[in-house]
PDB file of N, CA and C in Angstrom:
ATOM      1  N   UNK A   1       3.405 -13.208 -23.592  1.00  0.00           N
ATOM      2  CA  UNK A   1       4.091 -12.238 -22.762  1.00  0.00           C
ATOM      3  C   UNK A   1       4.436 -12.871 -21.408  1.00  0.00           C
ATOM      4  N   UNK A   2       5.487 -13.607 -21.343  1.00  0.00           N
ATOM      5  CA  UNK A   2       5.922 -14.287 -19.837  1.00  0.00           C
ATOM      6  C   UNK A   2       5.891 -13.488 -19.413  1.00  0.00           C
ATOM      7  N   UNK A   3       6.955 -11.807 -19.227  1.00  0.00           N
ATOM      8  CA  UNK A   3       7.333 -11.406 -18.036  1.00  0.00           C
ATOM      9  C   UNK A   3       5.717 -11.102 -17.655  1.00  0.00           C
ATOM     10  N   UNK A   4       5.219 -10.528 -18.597  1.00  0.00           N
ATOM     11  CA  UNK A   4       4.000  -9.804 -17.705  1.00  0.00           C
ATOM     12  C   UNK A   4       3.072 -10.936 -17.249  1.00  0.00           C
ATOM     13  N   UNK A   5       2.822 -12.032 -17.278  1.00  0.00           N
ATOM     14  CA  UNK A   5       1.759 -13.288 -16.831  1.00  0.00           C
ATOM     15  C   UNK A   5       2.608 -13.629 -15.364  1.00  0.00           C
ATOM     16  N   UNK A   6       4.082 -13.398 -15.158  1.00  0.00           N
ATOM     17  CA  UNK A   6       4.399 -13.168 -14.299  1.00  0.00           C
ATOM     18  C   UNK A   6       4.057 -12.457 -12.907  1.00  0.00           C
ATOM     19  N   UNK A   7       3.817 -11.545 -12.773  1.00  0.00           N
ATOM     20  CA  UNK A   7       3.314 -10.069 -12.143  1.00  0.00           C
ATOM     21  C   UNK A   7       1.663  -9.923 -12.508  1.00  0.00           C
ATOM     22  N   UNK A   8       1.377  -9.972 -11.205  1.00  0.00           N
ATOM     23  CA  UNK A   8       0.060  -9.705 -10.819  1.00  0.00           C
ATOM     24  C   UNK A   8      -0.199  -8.343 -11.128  1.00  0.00           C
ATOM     25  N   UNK A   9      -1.314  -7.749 -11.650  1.00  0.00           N
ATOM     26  CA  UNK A   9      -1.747  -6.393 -11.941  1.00  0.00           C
ATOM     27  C   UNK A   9      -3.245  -6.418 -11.212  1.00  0.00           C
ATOM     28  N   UNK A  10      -3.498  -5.177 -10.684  1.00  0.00           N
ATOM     29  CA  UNK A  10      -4.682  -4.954 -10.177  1.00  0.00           C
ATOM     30  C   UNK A  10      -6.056  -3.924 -10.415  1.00  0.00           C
ATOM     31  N   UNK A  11      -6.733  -4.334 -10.881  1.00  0.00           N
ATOM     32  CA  UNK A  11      -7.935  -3.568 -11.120  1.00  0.00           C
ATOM     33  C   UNK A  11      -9.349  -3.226 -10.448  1.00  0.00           C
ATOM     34  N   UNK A  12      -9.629  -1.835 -10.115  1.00  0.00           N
ATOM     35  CA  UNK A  12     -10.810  -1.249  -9.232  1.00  0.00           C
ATOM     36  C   UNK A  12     -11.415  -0.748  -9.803  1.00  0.00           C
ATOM     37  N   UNK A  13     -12.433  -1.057  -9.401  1.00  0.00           N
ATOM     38  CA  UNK A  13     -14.035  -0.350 -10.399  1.00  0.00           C
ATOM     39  C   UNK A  13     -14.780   0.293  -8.865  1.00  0.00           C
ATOM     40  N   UNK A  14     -15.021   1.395  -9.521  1.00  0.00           N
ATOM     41  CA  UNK A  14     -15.921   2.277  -8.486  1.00  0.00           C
ATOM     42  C   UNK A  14     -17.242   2.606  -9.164  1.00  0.00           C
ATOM     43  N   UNK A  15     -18.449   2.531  -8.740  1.00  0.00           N
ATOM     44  CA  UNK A  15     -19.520   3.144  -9.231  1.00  0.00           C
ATOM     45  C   UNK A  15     -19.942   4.088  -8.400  1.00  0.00           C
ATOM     46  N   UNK A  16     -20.338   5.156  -8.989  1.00  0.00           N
ATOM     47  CA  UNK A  16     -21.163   6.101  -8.621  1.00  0.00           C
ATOM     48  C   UNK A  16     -22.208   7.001  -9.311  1.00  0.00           C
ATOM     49  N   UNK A  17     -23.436   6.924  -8.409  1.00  0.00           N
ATOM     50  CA  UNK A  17     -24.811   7.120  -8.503  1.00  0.00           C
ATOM     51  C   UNK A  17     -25.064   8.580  -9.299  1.00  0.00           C
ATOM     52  N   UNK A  18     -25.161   9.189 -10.687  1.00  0.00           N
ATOM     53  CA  UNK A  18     -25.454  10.120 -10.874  1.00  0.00           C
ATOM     54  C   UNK A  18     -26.551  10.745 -10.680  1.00  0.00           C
ATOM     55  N   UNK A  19     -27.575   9.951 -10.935  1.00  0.00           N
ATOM     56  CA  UNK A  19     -29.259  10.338 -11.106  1.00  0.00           C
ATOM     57  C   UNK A  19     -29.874   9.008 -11.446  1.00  0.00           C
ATOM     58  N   UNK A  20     -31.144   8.261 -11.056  1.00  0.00           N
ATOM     59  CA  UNK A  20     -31.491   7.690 -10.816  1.00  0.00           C
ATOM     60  C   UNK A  20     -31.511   6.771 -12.258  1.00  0.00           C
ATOM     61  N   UNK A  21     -31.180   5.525 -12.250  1.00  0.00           N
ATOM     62  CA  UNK A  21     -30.796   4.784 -13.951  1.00  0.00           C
ATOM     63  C   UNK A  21     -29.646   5.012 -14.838  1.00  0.00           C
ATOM     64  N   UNK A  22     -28.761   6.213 -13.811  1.00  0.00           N
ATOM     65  CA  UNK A  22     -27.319   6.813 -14.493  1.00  0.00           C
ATOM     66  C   UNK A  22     -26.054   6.410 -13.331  1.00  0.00           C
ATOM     67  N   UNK A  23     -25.524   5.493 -14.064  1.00  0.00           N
ATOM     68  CA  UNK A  23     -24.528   5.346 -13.260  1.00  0.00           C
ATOM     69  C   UNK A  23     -23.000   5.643 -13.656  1.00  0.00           C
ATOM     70  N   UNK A  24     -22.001   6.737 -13.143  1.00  0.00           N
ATOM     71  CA  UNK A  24     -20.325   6.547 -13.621  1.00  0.00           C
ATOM     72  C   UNK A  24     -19.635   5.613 -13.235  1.00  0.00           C
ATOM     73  N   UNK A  25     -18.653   4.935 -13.819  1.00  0.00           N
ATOM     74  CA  UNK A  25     -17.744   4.000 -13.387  1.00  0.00           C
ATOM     75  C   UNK A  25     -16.324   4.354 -13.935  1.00  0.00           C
ATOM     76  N   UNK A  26     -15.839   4.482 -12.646  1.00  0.00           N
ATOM     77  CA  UNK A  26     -14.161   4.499 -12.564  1.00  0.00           C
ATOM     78  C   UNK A  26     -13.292   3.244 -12.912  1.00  0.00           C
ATOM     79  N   UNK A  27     -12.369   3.378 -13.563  1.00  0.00           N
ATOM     80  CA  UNK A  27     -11.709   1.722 -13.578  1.00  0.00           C
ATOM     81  C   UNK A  27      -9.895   2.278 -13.674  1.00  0.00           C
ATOM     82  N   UNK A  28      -9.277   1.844 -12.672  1.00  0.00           N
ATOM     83  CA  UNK A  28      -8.612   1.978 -12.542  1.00  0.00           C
ATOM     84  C   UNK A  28      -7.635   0.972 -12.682  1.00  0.00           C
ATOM     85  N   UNK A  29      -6.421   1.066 -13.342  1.00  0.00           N
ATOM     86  CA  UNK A  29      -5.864  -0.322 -13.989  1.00  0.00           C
ATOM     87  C   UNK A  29      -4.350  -0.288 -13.119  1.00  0.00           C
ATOM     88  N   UNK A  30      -3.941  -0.916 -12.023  1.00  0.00           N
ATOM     89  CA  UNK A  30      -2.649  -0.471 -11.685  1.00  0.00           C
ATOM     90  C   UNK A  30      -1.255  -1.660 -11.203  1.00  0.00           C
ATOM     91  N   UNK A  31      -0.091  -1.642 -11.487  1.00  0.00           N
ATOM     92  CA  UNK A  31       0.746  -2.534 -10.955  1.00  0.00           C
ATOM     93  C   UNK A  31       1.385  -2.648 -12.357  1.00  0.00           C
ATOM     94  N   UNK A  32       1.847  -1.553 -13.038  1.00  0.00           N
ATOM     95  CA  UNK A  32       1.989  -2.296 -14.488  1.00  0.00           C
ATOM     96  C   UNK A  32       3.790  -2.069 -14.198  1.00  0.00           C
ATOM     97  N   UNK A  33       4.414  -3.128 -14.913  1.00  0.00           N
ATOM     98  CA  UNK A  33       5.966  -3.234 -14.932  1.00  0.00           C
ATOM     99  C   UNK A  33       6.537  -2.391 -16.163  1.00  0.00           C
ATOM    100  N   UNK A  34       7.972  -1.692 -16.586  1.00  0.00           N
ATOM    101  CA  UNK A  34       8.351  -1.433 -17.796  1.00  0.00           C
ATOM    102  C   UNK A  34       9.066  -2.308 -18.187  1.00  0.00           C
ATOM    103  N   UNK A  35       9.026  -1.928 -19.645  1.00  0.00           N
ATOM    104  CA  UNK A  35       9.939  -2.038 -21.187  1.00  0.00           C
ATOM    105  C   UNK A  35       8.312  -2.665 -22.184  1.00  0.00           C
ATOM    106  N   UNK A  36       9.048  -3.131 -23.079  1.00  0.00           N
ATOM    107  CA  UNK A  36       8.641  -3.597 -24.498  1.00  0.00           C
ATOM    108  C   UNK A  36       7.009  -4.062 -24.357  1.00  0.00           C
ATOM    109  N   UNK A  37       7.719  -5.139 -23.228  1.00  0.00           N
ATOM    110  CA  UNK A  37       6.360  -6.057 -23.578  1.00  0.00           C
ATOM    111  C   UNK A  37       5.497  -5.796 -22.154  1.00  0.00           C
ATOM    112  N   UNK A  38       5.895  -4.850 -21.230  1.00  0.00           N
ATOM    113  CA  UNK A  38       4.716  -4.307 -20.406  1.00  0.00           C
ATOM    114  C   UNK A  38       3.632  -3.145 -21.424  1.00  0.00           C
ATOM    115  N   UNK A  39       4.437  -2.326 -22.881  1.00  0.00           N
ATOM    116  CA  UNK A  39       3.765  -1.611 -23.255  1.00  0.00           C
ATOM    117  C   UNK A  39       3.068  -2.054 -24.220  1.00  0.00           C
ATOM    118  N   UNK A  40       3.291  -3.850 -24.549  1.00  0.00           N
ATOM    119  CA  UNK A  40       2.434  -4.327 -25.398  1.00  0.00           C
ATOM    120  C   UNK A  40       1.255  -5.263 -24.871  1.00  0.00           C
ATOM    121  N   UNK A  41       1.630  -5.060 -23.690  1.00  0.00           N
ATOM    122  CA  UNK A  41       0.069  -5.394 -22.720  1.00  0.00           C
ATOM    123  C   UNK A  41      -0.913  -4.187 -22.079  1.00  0.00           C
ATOM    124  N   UNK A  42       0.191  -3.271 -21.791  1.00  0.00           N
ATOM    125  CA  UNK A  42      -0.941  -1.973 -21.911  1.00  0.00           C
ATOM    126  C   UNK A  42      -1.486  -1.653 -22.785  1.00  0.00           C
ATOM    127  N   UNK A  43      -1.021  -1.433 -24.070  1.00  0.00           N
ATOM    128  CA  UNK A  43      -2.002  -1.239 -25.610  1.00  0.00           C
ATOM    129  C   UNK A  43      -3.060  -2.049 -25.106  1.00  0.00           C
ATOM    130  N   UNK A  44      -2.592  -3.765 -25.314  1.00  0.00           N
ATOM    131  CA  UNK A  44      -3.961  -4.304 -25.234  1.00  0.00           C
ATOM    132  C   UNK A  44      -4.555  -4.361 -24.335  1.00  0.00           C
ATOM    133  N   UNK A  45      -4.976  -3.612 -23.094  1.00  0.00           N
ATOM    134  CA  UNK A  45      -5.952  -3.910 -21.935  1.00  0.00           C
ATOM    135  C   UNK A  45      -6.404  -1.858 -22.481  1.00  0.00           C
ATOM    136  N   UNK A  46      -6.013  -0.913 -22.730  1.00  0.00           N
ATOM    137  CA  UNK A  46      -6.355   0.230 -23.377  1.00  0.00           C
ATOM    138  C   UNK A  46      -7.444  -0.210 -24.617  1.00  0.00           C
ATOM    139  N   UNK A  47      -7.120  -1.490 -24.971  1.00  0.00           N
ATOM    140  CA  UNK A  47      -8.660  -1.441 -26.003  1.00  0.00           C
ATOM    141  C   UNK A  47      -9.220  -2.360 -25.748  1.00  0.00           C
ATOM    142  N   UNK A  48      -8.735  -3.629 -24.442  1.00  0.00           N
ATOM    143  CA  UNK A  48     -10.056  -4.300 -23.561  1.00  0.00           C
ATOM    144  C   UNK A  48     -10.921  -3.787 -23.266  1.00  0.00           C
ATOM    145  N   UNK A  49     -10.811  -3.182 -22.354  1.00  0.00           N
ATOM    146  CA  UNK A  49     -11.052  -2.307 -21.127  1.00  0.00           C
ATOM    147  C   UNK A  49     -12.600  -1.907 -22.612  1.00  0.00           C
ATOM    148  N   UNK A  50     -12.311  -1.116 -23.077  1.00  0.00           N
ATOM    149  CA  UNK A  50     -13.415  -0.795 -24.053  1.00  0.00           C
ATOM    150  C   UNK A  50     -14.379  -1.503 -24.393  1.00  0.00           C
ATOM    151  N   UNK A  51     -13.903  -2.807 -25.056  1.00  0.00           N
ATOM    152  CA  UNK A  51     -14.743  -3.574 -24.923  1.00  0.00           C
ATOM    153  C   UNK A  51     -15.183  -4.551 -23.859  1.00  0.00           C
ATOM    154  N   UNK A  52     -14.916  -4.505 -22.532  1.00  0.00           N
ATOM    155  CA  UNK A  52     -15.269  -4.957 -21.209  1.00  0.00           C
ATOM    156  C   UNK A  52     -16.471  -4.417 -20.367  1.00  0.00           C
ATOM    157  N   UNK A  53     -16.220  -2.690 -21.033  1.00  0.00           N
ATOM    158  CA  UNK A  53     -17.025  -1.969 -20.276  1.00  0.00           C
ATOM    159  C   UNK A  53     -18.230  -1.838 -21.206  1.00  0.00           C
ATOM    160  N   UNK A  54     -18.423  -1.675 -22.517  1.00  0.00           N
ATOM    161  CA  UNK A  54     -19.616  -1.767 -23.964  1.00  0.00           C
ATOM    162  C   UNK A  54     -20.347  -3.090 -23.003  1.00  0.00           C
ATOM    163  N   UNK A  55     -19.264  -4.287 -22.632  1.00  0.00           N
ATOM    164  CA  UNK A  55     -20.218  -5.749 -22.744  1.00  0.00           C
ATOM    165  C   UNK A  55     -20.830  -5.179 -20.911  1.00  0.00           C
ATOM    166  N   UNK A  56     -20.388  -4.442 -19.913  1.00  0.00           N
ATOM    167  CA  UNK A  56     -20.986  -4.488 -18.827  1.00  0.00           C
ATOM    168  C   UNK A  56     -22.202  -3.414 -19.482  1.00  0.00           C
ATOM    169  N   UNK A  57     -22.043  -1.915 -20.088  1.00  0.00           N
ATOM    170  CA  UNK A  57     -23.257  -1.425 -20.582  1.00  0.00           C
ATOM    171  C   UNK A  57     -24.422  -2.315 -21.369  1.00  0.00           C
ATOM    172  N   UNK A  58     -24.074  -2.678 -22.046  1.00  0.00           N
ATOM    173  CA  UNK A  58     -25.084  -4.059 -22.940  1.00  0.00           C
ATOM    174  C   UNK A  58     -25.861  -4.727 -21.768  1.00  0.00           C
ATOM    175  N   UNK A  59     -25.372  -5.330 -20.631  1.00  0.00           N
ATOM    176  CA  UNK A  59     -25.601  -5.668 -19.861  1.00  0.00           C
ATOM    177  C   UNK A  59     -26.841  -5.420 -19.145  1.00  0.00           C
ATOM    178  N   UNK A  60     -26.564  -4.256 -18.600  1.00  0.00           N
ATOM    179  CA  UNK A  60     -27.850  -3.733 -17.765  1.00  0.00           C
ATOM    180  C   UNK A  60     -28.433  -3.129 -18.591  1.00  0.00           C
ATOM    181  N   UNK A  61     -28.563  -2.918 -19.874  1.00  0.00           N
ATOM    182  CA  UNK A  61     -29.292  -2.154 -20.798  1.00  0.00           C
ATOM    183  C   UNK A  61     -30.400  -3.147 -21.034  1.00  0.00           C
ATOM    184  N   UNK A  62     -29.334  -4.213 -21.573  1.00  0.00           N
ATOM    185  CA  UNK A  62     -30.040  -5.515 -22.656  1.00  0.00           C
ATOM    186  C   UNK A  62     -30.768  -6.747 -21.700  1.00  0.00           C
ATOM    187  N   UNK A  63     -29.906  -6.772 -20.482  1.00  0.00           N
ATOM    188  CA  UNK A  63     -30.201  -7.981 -19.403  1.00  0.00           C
ATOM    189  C   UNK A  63     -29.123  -9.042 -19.374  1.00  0.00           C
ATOM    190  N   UNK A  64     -29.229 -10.129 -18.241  1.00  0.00           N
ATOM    191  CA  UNK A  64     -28.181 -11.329 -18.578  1.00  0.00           C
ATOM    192  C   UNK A  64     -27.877 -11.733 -19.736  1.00  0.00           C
ATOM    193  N   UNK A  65     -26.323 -11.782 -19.841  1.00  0.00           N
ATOM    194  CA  UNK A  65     -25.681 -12.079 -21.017  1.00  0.00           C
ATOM    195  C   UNK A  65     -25.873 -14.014 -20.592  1.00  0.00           C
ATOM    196  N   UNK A  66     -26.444 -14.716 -21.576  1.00  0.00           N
ATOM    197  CA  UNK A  66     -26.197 -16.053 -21.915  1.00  0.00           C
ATOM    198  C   UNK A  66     -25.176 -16.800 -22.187  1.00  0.00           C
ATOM    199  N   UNK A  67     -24.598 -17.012 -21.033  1.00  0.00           N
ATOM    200  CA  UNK A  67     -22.984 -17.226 -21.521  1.00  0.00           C
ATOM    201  C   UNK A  67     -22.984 -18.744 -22.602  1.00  0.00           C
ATOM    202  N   UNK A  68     -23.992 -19.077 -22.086  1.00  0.00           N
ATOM    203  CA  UNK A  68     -23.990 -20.932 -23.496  1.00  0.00           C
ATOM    204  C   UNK A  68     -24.074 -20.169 -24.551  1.00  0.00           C
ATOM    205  N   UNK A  69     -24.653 -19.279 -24.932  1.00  0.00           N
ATOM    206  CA  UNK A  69     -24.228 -18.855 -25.981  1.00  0.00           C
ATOM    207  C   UNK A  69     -23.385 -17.913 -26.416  1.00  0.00           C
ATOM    208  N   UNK A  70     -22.763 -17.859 -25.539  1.00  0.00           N
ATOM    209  CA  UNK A  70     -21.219 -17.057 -26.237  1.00  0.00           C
ATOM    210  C   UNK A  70     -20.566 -18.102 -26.813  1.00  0.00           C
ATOM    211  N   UNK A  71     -19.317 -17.320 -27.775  1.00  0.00           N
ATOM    212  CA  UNK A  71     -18.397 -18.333 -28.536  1.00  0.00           C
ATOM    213  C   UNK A  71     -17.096 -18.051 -27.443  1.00  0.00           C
ATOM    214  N   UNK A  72     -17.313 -19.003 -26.670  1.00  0.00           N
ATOM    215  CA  UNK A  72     -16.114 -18.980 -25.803  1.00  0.00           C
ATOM    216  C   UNK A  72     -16.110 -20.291 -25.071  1.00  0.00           C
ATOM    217  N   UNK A  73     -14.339 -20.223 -25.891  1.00  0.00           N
ATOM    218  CA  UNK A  73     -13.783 -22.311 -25.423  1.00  0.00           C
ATOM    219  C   UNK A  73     -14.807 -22.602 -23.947  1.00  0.00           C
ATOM    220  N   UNK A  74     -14.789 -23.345 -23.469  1.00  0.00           N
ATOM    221  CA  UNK A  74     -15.295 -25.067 -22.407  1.00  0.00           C
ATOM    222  C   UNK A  74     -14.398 -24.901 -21.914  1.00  0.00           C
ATOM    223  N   UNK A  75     -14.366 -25.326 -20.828  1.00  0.00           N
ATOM    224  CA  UNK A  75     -13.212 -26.286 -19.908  1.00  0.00           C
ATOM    225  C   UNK A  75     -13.785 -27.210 -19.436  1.00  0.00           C
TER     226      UNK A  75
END
């Protein structure tokens, strides 16, 4: 997707404190461009976002994620 790697998009996460070990988080996704292939990068950040936020719950549930052992390329 050139046009959209083009254009910067911006994302805010807010937390807030429900009750003590309960936390909500806002995520707000914004700067998005139209046609075709802005709505075929919104699909896919609509089912990132899902799994972004599962891997931050896992997180503080489970503890530090080990990134050597993730399957994810080196540089």
């Amino acid at each position: 997707m050139p046009n959209v790697r083009q254009q910067r998009t911006l994302v805010v996460l807010k937390f807030k404190e429900i009750e003590k070990d309960k936390t909500r988080i806002f995520l707000c996704h914004t700067g998005w461009g139209d046609g075709d292939e802005w709505d075929k990068a919104y699909d896919y950040f609509m089912d990132a976002w899902d799994a972004v936020l599962q891997r931050l719950i896992d997180r503080f549930e489970k503890g530090p994620v080990d990134w050597a052992k993730e399957n994810y390329p080196q540089k």
